[in-house]
N, C-alpha and C. Protein backbone atom coordinates (compact mmCIF):
# COMPACT_ATOMS: atom_id res chain seq x y z
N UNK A 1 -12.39 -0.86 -9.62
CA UNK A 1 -11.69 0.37 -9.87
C UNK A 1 -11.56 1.14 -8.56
N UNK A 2 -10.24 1.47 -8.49
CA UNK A 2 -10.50 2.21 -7.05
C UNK A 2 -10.61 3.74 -7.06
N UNK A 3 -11.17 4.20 -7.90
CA UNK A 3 -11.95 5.33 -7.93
C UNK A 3 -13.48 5.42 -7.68
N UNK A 4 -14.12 3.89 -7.81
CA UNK A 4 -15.46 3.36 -7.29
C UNK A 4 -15.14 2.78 -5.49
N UNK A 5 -14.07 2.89 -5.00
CA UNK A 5 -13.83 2.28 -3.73
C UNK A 5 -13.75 3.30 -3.04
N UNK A 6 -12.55 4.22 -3.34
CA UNK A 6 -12.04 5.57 -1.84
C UNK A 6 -12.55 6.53 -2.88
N UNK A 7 -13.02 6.96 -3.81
CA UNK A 7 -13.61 7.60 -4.26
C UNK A 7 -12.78 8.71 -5.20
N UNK A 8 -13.44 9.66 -6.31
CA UNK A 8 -12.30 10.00 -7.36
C UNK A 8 -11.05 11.11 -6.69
N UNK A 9 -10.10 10.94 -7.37
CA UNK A 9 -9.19 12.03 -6.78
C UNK A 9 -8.31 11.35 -5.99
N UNK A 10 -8.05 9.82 -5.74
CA UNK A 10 -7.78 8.93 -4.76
C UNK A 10 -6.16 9.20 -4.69
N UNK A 11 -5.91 9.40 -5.97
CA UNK A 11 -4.36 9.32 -6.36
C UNK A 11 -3.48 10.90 -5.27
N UNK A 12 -4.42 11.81 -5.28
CA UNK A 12 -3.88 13.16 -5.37
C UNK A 12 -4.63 13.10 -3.20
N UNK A 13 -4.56 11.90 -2.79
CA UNK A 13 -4.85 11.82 -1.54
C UNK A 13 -4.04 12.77 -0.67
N UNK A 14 -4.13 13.45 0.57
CA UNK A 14 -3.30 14.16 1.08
C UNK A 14 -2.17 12.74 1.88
N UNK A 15 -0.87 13.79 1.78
CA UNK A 15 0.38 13.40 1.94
C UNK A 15 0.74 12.55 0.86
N UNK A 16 1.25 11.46 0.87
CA UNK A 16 1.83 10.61 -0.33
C UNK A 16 1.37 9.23 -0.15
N UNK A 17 0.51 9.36 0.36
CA UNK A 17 -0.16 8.29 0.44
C UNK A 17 -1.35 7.68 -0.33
N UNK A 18 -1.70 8.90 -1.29
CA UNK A 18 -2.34 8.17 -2.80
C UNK A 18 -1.16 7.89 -3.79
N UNK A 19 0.01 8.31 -4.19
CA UNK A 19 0.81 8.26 -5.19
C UNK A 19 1.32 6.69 -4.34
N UNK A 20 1.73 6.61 -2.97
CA UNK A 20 1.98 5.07 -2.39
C UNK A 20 0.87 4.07 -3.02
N UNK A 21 0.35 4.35 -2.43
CA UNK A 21 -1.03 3.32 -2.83
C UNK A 21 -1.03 3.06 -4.40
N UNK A 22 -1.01 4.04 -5.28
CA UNK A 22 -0.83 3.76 -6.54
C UNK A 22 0.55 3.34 -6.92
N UNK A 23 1.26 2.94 -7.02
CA UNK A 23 2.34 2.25 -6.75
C UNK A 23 2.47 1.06 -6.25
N UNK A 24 1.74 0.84 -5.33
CA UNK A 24 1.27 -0.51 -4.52
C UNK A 24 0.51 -1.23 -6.00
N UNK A 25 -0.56 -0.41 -6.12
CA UNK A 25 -1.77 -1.18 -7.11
C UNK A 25 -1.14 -1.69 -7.82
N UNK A 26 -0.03 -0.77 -9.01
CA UNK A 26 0.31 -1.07 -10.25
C UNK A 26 1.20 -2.11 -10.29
N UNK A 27 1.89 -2.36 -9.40
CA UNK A 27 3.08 -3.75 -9.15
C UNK A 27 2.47 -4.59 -9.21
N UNK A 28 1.32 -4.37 -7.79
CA UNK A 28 -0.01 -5.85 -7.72
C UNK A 28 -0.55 -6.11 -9.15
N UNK A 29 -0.85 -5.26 -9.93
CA UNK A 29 -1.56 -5.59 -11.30
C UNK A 29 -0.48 -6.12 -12.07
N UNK A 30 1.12 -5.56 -12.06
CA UNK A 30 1.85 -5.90 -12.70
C UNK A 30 1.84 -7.34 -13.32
N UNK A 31 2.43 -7.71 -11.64
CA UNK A 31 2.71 -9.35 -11.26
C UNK A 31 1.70 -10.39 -11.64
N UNK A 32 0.43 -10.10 -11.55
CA UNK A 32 -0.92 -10.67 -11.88
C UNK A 32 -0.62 -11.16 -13.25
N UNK A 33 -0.78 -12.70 -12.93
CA UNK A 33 -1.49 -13.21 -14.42
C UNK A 33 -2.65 -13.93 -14.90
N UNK A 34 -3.46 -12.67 -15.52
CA UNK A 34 -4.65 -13.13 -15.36
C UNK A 34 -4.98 -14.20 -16.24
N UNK A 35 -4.06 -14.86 -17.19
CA UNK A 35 -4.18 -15.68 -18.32
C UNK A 35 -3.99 -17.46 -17.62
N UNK A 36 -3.09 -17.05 -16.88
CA UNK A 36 -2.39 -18.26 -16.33
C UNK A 36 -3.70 -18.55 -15.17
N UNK A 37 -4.11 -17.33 -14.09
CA UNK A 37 -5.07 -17.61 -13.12
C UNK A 37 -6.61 -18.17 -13.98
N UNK A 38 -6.86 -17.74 -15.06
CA UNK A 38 -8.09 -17.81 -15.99
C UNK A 38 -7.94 -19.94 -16.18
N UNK A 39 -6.69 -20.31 -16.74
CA UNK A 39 -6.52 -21.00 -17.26
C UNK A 39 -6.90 -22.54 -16.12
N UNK A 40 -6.11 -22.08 -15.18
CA UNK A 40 -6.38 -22.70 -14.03
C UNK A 40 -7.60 -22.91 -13.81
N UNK A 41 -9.04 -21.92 -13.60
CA UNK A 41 -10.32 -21.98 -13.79
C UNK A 41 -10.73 -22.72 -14.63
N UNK A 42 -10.06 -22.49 -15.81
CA UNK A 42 -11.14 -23.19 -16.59
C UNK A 42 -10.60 -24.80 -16.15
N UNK A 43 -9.81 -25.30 -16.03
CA UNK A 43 -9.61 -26.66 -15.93
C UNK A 43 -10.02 -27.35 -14.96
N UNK A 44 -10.43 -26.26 -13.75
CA UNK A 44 -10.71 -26.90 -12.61
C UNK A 44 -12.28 -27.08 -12.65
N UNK A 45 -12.99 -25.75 -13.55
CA UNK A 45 -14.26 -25.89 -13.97
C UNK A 45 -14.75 -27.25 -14.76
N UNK A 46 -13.64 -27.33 -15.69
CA UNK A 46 -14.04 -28.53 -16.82
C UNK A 46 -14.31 -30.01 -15.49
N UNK A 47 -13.46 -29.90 -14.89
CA UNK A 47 -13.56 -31.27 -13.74
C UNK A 47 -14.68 -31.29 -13.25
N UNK A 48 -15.46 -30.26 -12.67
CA UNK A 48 -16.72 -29.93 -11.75
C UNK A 48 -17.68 -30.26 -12.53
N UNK A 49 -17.42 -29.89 -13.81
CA UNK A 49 -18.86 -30.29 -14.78
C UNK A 49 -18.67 -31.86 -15.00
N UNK A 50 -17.40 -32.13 -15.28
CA UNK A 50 -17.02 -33.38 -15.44
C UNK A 50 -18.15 -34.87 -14.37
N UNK A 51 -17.58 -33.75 -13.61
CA UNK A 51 -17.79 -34.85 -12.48
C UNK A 51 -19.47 -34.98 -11.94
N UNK A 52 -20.06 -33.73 -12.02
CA UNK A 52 -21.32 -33.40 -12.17
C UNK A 52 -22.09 -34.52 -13.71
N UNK A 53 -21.67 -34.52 -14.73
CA UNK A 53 -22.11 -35.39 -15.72
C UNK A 53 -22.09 -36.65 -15.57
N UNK A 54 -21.53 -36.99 -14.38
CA UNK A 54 -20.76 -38.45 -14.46
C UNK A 54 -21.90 -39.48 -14.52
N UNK A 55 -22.07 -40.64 -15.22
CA UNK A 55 -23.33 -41.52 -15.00
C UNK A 55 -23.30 -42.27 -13.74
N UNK A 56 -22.29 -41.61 -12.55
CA UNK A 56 -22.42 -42.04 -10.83
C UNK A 56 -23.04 -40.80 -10.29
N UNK A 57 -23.32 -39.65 -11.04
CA UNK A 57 -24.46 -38.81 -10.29
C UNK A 57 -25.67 -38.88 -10.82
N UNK A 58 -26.25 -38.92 -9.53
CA UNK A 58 -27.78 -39.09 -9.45
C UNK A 58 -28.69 -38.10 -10.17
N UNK A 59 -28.88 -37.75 -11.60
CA UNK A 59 -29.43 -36.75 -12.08
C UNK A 59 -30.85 -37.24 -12.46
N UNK A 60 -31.90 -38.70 -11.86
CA UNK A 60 -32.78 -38.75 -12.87
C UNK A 60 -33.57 -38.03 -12.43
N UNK A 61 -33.91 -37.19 -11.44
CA UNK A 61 -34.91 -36.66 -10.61
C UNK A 61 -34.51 -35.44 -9.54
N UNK A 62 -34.94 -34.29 -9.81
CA UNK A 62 -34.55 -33.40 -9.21
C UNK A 62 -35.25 -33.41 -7.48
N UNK A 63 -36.37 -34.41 -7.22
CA UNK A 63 -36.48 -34.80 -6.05
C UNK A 63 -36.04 -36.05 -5.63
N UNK A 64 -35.37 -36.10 -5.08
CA UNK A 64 -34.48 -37.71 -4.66
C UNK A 64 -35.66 -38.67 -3.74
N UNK A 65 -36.08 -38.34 -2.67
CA UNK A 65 -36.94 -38.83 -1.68
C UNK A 65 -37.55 -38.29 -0.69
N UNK A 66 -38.32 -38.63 -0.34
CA UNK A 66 -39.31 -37.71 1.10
C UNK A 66 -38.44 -38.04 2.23
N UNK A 67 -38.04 -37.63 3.40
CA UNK A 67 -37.35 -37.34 3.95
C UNK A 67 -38.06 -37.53 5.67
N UNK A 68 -37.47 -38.25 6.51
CA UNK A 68 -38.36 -37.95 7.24
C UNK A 68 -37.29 -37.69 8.65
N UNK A 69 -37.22 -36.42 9.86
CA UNK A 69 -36.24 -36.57 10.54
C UNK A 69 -36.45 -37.07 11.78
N UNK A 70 -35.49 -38.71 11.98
CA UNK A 70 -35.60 -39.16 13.36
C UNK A 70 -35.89 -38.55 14.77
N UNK A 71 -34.93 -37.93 14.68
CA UNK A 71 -35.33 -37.01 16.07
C UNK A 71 -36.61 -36.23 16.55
N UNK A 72 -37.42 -35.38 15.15
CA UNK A 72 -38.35 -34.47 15.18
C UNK A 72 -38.90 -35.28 14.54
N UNK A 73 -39.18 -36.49 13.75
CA UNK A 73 -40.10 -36.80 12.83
C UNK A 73 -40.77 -35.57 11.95
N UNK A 74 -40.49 -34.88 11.73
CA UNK A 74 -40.49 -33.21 10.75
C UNK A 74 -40.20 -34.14 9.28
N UNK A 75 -41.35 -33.71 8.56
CA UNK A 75 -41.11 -34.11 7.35
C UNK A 75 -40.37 -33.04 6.08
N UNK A 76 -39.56 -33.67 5.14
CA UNK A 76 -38.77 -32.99 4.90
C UNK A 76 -38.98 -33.66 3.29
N UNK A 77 -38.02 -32.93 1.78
CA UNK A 77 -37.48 -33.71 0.86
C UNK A 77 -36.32 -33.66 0.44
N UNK A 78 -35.56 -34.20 -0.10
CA UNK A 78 -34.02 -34.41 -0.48
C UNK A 78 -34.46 -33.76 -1.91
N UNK A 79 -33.46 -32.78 -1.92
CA UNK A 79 -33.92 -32.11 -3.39
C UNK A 79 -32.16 -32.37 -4.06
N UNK A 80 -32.02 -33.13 -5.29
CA UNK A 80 -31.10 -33.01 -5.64
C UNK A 80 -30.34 -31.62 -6.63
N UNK A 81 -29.88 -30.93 -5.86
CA UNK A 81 -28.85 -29.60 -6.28
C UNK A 81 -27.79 -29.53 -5.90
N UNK A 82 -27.17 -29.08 -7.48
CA UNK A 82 -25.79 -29.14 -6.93
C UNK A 82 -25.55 -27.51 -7.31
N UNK A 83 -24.82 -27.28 -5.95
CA UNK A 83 -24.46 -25.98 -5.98
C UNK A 83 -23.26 -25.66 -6.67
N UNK A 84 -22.37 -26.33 -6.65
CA UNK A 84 -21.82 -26.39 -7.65
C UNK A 84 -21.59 -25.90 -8.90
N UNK A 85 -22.70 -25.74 -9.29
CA UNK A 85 -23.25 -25.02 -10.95
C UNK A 85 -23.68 -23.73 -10.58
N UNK A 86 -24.42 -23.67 -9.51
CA UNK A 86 -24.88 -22.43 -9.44
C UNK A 86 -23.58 -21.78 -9.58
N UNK A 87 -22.44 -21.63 -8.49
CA UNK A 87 -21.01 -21.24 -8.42
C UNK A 87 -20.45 -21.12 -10.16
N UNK A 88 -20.85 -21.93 -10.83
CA UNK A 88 -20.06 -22.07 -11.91
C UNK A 88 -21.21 -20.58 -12.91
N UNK A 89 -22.18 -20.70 -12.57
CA UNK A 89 -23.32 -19.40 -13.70
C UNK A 89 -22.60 -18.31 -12.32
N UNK A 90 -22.46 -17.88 -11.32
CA UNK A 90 -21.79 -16.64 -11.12
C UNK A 90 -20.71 -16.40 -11.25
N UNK A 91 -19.35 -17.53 -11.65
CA UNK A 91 -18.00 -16.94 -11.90
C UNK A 91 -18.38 -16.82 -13.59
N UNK A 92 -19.03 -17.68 -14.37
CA UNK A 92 -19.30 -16.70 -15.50
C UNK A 92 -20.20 -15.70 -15.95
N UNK A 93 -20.63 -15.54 -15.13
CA UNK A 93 -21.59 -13.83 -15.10
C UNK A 93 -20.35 -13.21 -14.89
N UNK A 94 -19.73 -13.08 -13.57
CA UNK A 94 -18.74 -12.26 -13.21
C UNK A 94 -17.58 -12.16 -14.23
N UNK A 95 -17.01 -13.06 -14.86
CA UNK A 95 -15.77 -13.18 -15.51
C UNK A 95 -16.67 -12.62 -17.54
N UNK A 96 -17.84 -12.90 -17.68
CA UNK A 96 -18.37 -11.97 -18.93
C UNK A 96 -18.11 -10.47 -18.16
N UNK A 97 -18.76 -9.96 -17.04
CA UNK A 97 -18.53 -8.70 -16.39
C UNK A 97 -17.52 -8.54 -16.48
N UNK A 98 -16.23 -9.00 -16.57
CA UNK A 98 -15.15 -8.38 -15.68
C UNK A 98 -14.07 -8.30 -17.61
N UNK A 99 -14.47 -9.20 -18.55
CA UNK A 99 -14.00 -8.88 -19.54
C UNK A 99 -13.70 -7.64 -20.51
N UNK A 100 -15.06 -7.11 -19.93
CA UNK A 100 -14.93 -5.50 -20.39
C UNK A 100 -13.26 -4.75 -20.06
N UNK A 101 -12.98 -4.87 -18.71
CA UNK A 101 -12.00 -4.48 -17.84
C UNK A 101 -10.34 -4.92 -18.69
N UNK A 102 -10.69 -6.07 -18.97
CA UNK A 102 -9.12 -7.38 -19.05
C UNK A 102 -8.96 -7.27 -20.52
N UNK A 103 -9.92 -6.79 -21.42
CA UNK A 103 -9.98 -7.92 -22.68
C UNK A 103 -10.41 -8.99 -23.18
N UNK A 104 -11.49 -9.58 -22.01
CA UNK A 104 -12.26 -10.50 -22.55
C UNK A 104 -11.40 -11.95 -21.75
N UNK A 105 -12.12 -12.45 -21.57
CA UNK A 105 -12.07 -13.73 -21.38
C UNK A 105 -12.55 -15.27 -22.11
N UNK A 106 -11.77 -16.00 -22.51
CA UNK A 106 -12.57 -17.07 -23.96
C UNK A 106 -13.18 -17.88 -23.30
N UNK A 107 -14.28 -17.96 -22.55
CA UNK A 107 -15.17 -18.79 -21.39
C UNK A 107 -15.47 -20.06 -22.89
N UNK A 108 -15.07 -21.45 -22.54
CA UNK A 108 -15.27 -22.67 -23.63
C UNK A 108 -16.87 -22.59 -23.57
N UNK A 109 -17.50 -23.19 -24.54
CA UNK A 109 -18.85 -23.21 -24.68
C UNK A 109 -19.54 -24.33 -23.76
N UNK A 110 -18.67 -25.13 -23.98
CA UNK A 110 -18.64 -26.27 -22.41
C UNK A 110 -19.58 -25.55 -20.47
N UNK A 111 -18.61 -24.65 -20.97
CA UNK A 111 -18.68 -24.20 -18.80
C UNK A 111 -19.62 -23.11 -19.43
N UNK A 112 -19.75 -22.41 -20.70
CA UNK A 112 -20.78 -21.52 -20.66
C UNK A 112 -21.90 -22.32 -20.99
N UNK A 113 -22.32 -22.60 -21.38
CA UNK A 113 -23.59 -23.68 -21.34
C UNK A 113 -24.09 -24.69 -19.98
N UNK A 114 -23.26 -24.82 -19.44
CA UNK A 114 -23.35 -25.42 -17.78
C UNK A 114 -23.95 -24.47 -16.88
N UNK A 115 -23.37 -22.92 -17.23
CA UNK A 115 -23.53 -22.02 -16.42
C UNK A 115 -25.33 -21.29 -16.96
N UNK A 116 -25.49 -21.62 -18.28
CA UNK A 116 -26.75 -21.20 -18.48
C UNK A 116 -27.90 -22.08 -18.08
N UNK A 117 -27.61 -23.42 -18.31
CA UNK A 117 -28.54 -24.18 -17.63
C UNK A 117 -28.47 -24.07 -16.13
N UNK A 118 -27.51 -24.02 -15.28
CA UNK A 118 -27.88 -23.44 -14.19
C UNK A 118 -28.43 -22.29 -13.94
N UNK A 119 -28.79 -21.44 -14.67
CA UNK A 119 -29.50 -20.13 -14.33
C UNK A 119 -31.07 -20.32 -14.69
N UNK A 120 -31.18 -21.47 -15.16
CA UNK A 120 -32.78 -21.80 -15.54
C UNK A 120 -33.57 -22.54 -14.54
């Protein structure tokens, strides 16, 4: 909200340069489709989990192997995470947040359940 950004009263800015700016916003919001941009997400989400499930990723063990580095001999472990998911539990934190705003968003039970087990 950009009354949480330049602060309240933004519109009634001196010269015409809040009534510009608001004018600017409302076209930008106009043109926006947040149904079509949503939709896109989710499909590109469904792939990520997709591909994350796949029985060619390595899920039996969240430690892969001890690690050891040539150069430093510094011992190390290969931890298998995919960040990936994490990304996927903050665009649906954010997009439950941001539904208040839009009307809601229909997050599939699919990517919301991906996104909760990543938060565990």
């Amino acid at each position: 909200k950009m009354s949480e950004v330049i602060g309240k009263g933004w519109v009634r800015m001196v010269g015409n340069e809040g009534p510009k700016l608001e004018k600017t916003v409302k076209t930008l919001v106009a043109n926006l489709n947040y149904r079509e941009i949503f939709s896109t997400w989710v499909a590109d989400t469904k792939l990520k989990i997709d591909r994350q499930s796949s029985p060619d990723a390595d899920q039996s063990s969240i430690f892969l192997r001890p690690a050891v580095d040539d150069r430093t001999g510094v011992r190390g472990l290969h931890v298998n995470f995919d960040d990936a998911m994490v990304t996927v539990f903050k665009e649906v934190r954010n997009l439950t947040w941001l539904a208040a705003d839009h009307g809601g968003f229909p997050i599939p039970s699919t990517i919301r359940n991906k996104a909760d087990d990543a938060a565990t």
